[in-house]
Structure formats: C-alpha cells, structure tokens
PDB file of N, CA and C in Angstrom:
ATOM      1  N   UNK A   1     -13.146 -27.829 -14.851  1.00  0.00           N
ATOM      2  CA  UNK A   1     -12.482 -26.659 -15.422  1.00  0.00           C
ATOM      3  C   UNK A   1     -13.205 -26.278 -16.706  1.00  0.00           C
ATOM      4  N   UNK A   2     -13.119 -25.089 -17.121  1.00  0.00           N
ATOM      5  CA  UNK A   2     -14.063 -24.708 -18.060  1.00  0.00           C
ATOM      6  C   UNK A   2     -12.684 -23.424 -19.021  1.00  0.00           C
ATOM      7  N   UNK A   3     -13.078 -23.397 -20.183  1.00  0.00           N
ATOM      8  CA  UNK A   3     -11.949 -22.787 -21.163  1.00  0.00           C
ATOM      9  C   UNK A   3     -12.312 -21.131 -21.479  1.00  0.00           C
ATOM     10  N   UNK A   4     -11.579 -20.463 -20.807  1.00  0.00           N
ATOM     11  CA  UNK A   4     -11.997 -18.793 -21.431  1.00  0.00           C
ATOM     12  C   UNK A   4     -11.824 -19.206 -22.575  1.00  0.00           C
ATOM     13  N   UNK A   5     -12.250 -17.484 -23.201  1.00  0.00           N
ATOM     14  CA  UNK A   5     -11.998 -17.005 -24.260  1.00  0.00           C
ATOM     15  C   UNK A   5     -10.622 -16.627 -24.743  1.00  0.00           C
ATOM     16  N   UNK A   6      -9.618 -16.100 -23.531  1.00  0.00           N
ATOM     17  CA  UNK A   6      -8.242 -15.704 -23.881  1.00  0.00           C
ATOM     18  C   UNK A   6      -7.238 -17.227 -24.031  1.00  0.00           C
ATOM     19  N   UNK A   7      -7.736 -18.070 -24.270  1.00  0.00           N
ATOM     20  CA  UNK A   7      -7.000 -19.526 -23.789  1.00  0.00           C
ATOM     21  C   UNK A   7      -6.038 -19.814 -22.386  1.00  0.00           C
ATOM     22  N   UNK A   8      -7.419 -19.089 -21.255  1.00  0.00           N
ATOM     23  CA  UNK A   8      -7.007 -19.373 -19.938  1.00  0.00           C
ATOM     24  C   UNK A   8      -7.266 -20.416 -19.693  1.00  0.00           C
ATOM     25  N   UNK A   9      -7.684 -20.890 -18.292  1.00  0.00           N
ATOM     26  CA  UNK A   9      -8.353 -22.200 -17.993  1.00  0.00           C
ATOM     27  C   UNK A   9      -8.455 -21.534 -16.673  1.00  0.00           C
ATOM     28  N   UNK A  10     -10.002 -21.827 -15.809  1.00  0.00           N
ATOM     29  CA  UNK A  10     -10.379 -21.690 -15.088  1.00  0.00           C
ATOM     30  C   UNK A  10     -11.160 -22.597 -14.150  1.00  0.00           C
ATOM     31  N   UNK A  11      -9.824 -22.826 -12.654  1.00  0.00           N
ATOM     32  CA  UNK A  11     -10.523 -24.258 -11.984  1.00  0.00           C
ATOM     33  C   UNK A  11     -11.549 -23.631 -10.747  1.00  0.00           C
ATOM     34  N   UNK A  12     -12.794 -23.723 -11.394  1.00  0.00           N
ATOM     35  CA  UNK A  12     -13.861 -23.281 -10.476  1.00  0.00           C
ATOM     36  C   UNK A  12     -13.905 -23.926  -8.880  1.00  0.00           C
ATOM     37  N   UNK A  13     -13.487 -24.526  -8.898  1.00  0.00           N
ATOM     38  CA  UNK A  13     -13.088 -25.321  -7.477  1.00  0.00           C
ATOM     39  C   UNK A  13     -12.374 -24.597  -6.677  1.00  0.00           C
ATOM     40  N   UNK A  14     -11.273 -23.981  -7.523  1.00  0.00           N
ATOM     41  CA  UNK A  14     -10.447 -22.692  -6.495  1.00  0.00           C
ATOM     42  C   UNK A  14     -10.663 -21.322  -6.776  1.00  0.00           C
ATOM     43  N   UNK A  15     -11.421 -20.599  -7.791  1.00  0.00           N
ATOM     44  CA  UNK A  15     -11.284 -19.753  -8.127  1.00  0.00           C
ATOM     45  C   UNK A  15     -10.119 -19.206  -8.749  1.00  0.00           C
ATOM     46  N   UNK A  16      -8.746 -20.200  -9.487  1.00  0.00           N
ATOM     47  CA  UNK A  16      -7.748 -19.924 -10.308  1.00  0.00           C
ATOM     48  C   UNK A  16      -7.995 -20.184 -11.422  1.00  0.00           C
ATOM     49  N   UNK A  17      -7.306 -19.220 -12.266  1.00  0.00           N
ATOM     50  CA  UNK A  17      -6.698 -19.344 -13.412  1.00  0.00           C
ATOM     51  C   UNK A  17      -5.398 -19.449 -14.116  1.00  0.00           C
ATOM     52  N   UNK A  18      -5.179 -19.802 -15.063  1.00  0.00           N
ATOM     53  CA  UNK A  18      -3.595 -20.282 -14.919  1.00  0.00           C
ATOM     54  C   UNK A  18      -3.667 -20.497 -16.364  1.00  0.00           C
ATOM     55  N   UNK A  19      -2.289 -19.925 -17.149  1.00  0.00           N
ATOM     56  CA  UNK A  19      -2.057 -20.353 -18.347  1.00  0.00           C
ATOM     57  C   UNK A  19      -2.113 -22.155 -18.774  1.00  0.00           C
ATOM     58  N   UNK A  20      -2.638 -22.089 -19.974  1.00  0.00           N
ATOM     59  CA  UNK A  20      -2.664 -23.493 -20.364  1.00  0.00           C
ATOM     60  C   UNK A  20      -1.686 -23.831 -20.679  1.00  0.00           C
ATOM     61  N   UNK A  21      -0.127 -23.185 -20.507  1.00  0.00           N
ATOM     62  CA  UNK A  21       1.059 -23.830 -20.603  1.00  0.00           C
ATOM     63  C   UNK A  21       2.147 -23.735 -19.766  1.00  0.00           C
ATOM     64  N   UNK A  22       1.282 -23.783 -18.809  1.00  0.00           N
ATOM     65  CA  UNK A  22       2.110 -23.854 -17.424  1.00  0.00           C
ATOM     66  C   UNK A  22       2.467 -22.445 -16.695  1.00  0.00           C
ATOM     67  N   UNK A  23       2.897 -21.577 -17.339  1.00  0.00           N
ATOM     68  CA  UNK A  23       2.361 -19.922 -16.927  1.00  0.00           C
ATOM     69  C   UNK A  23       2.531 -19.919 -15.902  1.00  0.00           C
ATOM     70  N   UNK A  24       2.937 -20.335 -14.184  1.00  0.00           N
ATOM     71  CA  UNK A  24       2.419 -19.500 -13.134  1.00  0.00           C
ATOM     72  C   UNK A  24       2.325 -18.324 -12.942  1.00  0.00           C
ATOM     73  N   UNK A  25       3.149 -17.218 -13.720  1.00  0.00           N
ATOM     74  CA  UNK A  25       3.508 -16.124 -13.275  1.00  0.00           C
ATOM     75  C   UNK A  25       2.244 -15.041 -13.787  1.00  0.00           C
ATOM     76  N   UNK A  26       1.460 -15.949 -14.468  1.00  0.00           N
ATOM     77  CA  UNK A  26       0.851 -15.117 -15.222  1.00  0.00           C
ATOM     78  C   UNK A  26      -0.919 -15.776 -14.867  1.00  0.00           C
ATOM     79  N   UNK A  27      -0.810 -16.357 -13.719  1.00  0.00           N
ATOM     80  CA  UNK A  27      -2.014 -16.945 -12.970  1.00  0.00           C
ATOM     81  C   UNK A  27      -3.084 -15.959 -12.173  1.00  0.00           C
ATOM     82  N   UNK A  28      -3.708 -15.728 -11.972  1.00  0.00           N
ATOM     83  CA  UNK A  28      -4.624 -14.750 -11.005  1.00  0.00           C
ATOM     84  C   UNK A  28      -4.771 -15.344  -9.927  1.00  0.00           C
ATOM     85  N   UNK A  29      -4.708 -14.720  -9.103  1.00  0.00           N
ATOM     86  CA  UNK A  29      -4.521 -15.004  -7.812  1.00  0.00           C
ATOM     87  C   UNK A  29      -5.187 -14.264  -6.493  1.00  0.00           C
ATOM     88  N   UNK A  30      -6.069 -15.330  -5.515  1.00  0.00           N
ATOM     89  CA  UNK A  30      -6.950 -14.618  -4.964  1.00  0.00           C
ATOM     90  C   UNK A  30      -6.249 -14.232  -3.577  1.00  0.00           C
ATOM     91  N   UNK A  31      -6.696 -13.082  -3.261  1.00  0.00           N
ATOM     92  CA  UNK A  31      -6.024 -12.783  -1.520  1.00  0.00           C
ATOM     93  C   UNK A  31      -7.204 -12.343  -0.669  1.00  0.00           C
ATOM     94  N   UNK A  32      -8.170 -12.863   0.254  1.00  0.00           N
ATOM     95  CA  UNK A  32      -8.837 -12.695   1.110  1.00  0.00           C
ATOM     96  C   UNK A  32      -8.959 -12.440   2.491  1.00  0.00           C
ATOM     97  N   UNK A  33      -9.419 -10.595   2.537  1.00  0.00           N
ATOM     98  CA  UNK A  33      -8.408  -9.826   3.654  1.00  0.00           C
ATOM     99  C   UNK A  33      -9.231  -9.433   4.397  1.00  0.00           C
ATOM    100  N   UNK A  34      -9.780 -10.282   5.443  1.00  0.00           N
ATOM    101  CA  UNK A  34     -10.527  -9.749   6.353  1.00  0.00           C
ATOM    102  C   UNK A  34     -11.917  -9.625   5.623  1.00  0.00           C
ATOM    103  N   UNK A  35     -12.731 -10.835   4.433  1.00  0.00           N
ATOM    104  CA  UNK A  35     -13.473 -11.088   4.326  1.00  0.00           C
ATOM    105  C   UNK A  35     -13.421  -9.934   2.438  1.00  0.00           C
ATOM    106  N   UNK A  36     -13.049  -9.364   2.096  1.00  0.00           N
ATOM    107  CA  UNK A  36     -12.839  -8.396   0.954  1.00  0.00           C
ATOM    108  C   UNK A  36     -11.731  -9.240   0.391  1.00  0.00           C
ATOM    109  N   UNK A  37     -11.880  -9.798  -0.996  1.00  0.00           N
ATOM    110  CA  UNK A  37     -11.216 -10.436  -2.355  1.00  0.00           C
ATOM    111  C   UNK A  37     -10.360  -9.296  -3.083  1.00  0.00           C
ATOM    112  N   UNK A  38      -9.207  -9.662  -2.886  1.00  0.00           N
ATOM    113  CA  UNK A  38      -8.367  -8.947  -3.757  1.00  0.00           C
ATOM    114  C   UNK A  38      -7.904 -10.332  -4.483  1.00  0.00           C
ATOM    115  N   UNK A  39      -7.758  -9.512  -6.211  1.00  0.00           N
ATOM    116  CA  UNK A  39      -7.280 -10.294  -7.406  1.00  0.00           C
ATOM    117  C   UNK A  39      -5.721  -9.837  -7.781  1.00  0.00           C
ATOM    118  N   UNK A  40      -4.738 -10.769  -8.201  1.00  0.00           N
ATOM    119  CA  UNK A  40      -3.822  -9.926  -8.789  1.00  0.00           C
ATOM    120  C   UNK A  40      -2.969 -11.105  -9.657  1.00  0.00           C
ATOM    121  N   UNK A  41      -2.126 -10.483 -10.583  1.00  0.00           N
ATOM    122  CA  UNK A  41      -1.386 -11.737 -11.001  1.00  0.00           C
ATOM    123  C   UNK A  41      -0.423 -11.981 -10.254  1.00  0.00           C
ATOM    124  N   UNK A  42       0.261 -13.020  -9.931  1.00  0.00           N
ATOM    125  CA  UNK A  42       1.201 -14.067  -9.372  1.00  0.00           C
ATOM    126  C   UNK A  42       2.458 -13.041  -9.418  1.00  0.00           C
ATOM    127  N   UNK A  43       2.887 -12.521 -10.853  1.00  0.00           N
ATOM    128  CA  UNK A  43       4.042 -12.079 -11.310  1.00  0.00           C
ATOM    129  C   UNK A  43       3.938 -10.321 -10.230  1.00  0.00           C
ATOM    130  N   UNK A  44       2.967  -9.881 -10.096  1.00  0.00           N
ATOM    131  CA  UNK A  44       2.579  -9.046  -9.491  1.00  0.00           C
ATOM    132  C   UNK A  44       3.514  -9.022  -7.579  1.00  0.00           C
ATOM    133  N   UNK A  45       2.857 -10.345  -7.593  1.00  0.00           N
ATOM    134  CA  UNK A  45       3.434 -10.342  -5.905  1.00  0.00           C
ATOM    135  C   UNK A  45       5.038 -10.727  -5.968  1.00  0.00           C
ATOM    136  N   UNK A  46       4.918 -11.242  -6.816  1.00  0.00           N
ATOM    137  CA  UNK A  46       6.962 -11.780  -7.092  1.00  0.00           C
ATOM    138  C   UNK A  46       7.550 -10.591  -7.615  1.00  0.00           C
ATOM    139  N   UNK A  47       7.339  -9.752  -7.597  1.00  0.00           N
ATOM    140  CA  UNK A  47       7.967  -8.124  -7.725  1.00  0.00           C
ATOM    141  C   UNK A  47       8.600  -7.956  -6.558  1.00  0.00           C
ATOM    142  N   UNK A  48       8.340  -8.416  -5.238  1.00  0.00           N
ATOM    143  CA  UNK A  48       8.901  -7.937  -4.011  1.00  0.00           C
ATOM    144  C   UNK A  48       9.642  -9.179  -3.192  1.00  0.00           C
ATOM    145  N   UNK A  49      11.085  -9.507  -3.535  1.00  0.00           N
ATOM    146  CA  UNK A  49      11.189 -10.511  -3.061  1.00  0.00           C
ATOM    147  C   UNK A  49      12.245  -9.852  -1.163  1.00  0.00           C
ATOM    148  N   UNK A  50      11.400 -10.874  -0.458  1.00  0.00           N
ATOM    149  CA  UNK A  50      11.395 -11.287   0.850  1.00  0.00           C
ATOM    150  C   UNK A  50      10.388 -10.092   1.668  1.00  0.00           C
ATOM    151  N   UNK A  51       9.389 -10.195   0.711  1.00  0.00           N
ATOM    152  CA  UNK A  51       8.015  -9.992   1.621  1.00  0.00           C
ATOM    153  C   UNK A  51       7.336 -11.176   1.986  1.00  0.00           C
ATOM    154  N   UNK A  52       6.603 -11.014   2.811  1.00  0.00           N
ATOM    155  CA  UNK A  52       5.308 -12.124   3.158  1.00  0.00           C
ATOM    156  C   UNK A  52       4.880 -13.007   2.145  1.00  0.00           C
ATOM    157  N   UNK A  53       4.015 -11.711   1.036  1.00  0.00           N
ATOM    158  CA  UNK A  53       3.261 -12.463   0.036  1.00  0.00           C
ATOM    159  C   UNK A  53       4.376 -13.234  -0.774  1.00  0.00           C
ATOM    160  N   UNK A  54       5.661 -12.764  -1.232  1.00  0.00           N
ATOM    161  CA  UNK A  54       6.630 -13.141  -1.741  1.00  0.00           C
ATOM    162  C   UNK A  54       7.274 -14.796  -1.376  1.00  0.00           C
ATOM    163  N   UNK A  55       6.929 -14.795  -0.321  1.00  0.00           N
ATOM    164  CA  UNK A  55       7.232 -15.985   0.331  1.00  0.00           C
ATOM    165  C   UNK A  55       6.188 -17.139   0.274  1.00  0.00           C
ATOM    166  N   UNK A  56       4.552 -16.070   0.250  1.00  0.00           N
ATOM    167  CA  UNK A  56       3.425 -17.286   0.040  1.00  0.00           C
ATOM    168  C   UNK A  56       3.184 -17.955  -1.635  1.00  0.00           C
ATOM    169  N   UNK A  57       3.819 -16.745  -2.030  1.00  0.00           N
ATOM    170  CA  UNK A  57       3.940 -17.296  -3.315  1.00  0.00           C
ATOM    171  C   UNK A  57       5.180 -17.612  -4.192  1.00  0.00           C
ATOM    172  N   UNK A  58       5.747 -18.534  -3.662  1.00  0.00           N
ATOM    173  CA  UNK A  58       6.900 -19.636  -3.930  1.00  0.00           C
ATOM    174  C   UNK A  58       6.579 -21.028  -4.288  1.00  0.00           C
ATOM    175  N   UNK A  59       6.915 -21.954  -5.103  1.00  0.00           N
ATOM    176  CA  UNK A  59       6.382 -23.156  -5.084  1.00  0.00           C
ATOM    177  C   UNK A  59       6.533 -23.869  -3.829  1.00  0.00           C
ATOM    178  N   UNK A  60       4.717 -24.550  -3.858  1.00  0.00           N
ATOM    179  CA  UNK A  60       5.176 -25.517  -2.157  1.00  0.00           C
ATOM    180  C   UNK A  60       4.317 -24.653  -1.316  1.00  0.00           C
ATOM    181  N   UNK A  61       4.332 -23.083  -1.426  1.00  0.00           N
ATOM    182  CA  UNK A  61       3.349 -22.445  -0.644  1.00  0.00           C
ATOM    183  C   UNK A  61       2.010 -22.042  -1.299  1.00  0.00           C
ATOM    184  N   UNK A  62       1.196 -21.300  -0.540  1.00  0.00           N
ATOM    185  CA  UNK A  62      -0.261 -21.080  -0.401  1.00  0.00           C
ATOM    186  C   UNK A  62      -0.977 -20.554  -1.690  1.00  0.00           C
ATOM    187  N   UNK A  63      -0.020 -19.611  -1.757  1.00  0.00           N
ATOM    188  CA  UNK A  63      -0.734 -18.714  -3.205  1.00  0.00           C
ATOM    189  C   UNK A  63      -0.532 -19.293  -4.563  1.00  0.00           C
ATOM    190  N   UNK A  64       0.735 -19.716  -4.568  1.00  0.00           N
ATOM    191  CA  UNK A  64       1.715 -20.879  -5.849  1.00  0.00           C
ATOM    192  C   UNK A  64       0.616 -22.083  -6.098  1.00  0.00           C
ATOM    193  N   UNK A  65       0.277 -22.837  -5.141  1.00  0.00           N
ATOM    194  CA  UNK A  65       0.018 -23.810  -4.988  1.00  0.00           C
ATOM    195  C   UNK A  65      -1.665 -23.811  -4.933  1.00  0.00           C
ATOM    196  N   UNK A  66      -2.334 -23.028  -3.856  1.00  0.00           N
ATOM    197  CA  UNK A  66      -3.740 -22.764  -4.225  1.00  0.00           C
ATOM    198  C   UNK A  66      -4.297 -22.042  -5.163  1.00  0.00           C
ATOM    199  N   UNK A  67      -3.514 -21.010  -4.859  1.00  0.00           N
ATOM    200  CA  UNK A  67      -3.967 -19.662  -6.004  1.00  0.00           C
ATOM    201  C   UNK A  67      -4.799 -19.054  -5.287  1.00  0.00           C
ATOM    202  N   UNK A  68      -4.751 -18.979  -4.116  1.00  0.00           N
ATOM    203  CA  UNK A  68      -5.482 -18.103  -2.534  1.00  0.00           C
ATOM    204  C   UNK A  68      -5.396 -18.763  -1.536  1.00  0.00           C
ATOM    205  N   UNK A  69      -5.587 -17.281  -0.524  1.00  0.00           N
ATOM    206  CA  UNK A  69      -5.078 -17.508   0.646  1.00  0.00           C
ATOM    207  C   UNK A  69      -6.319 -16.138   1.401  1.00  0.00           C
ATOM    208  N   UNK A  70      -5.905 -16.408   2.899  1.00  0.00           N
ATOM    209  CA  UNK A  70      -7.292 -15.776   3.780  1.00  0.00           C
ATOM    210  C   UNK A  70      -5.767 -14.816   4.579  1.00  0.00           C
ATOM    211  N   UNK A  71      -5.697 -13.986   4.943  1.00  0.00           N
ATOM    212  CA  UNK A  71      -5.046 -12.886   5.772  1.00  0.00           C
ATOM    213  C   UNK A  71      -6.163 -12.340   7.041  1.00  0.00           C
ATOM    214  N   UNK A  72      -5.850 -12.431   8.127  1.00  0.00           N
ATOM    215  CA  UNK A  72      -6.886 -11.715   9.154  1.00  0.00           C
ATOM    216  C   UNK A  72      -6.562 -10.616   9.148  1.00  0.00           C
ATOM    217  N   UNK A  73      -6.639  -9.623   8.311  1.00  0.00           N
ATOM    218  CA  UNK A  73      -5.957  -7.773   8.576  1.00  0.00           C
ATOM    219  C   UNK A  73      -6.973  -7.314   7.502  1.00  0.00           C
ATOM    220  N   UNK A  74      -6.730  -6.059   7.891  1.00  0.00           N
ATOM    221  CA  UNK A  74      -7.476  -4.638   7.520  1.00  0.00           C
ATOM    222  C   UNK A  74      -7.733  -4.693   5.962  1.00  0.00           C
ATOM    223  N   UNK A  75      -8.886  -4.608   5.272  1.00  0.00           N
ATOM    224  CA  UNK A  75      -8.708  -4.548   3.851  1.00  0.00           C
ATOM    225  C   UNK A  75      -8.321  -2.992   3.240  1.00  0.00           C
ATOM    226  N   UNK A  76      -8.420  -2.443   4.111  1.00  0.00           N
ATOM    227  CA  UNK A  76      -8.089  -0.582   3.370  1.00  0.00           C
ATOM    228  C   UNK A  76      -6.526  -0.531   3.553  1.00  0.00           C
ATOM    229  N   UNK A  77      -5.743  -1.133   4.668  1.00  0.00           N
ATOM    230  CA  UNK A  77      -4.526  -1.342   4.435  1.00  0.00           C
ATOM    231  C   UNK A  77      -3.617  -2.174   3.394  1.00  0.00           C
ATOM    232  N   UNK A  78      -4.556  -3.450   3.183  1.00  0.00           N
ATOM    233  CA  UNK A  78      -3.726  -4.243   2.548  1.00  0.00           C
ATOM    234  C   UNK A  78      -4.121  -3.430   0.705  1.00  0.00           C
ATOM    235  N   UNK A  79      -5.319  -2.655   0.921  1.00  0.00           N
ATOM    236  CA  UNK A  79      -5.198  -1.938  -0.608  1.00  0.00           C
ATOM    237  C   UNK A  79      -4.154  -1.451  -0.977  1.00  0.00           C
ATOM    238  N   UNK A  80      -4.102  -0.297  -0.097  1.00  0.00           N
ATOM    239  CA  UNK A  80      -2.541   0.353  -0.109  1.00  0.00           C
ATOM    240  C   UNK A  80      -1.827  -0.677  -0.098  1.00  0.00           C
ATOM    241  N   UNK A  81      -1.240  -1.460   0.210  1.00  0.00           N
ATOM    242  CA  UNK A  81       0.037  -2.960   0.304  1.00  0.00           C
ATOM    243  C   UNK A  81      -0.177  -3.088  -0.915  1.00  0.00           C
ATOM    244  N   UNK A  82      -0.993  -3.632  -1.523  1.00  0.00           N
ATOM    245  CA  UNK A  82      -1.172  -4.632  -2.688  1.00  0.00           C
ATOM    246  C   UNK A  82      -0.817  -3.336  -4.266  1.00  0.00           C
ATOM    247  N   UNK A  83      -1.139  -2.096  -3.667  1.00  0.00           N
ATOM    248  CA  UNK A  83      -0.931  -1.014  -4.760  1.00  0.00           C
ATOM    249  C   UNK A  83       0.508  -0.738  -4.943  1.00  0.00           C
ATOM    250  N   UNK A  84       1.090  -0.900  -3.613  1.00  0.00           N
ATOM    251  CA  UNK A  84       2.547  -0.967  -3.881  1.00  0.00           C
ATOM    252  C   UNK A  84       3.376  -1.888  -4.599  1.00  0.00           C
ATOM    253  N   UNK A  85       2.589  -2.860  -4.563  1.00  0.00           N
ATOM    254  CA  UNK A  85       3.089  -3.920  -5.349  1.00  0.00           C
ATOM    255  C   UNK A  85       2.974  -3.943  -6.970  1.00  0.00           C
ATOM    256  N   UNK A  86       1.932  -2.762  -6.855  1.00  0.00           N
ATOM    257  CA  UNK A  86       1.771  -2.699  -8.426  1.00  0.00           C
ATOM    258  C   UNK A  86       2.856  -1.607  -8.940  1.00  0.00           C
ATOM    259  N   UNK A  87       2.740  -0.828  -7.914  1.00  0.00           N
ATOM    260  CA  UNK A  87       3.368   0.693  -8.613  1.00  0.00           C
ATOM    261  C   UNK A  87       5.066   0.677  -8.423  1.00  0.00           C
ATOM    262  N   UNK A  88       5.113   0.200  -6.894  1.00  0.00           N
ATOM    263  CA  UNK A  88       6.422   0.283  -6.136  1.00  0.00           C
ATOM    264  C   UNK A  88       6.279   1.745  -5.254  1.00  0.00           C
ATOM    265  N   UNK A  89       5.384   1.858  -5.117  1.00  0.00           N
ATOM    266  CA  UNK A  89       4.930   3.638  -4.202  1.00  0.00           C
ATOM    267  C   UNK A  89       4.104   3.245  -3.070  1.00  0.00           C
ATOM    268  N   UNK A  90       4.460   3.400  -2.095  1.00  0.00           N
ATOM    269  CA  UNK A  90       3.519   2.996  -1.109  1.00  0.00           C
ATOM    270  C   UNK A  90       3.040   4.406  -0.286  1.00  0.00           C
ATOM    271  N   UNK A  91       1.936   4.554  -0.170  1.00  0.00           N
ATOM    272  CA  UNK A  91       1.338   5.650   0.094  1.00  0.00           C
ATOM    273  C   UNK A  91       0.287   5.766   1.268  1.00  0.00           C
ATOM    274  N   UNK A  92       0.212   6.064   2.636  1.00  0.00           N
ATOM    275  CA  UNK A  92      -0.733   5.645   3.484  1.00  0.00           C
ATOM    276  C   UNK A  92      -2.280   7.038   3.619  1.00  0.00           C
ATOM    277  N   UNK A  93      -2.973   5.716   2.820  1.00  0.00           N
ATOM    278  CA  UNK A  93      -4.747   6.092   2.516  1.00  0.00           C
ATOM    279  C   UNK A  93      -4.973   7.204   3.732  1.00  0.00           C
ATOM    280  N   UNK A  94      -5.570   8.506   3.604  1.00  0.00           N
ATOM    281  CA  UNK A  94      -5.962   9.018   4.284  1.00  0.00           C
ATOM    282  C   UNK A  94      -6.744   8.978   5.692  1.00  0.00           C
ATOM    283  N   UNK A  95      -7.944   7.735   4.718  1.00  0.00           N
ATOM    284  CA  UNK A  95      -8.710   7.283   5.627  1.00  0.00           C
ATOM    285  C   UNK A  95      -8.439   6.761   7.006  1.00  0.00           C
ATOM    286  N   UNK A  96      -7.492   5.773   6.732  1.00  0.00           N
ATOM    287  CA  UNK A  96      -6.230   4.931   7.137  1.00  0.00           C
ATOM    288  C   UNK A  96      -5.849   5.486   8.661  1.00  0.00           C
ATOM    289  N   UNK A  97      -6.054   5.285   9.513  1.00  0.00           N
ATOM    290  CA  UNK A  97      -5.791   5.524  10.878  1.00  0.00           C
ATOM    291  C   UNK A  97      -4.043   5.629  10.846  1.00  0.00           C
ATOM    292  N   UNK A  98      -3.116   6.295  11.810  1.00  0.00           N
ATOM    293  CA  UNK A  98      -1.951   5.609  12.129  1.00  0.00           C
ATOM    294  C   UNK A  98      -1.627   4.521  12.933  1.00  0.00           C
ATOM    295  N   UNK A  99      -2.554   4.566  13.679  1.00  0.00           N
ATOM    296  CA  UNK A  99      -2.534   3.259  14.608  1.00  0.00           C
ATOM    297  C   UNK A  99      -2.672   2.246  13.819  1.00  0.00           C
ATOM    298  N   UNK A 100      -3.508   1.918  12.860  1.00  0.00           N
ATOM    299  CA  UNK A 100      -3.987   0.587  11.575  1.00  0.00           C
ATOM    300  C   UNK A 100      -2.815   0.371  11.028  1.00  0.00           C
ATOM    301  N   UNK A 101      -1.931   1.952  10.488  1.00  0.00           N
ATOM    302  CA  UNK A 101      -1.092   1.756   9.247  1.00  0.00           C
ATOM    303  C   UNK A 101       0.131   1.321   9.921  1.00  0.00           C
TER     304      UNK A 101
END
C-alpha cells in the first residue's frame, strides 16, 4: 500500500482506496462492464437501496469487500445506470438501442 496525498491509502493489489479511518463509504470503487472501468464512491452506489449494486455493496459482498467487481453487460448502458446513481435521473443514451436498454 502506498499513501496519497489526500491521506487516502491505496491497495495496489486491488485497485482500492479507502479512508485511513475506516471510511467505507467514502472508498472508490471499481465496476468492470464488459471490459470498460467505471470508478465511483461506495456512498454513491448506497444511494439506491435494493438495487443490484446496492446489494453488492453491503458488508460480506463484492464491492464492500473487494472494492470491484466484473458485470458481463453493455458499458453505454451501465453509463446511463451508474449516472443515475449520481443524479437520481435516469435517461436512455440516444445511442442506446431499445432492445440494449
């Protein structure tokens, strides 16, 4: 592990970061969607409780516990997903087929 500058801590082994005082909520957190890295904080996905990610990131599960996880789906969809999570607006990308969305 090696020490940011913001007094993070970063375990290069997983690609997490995590407050040096226990913090989960405030951890970065990797989501890998069909080969495309999405970043977000922890507190981010716990905005939506009894979604998927909501559930992977609980203590005991994938995201809590690794600080990433691999999804086999669409990365232009899960953009839109993951934006909703930021905004609370979910909006389907133009690009975005209906059949995909």
């Amino acid at each position: 592990a090696r020490r940011l500058q913001d007094e993070r801590y970063m375990d290069e082994s997983q690609g997490v970061s995590y407050e040096s005082f226990g913090d989960r909520e405030n951890r970065i957190v990797s989501i890998d969607v069909g080969g495309k890295v999405f970043k977000t904080f922890l507190k981010t996905i716990l905005r939506h409780p009894g979604t998927l990610l909501y559930e992977l990131a609980q203590p005991g599960r994938e995201l809590c516990e690794d600080g990433a996880i691999f999804l086999d789906r669409d990365e232009w969809c899960f953009n839109a997903i993951l934006n909703y999570y930021r905004t609370d607006q979910l909006a389907q990308p133009a690009w975005v087929p209906d059949d995909m969305w």
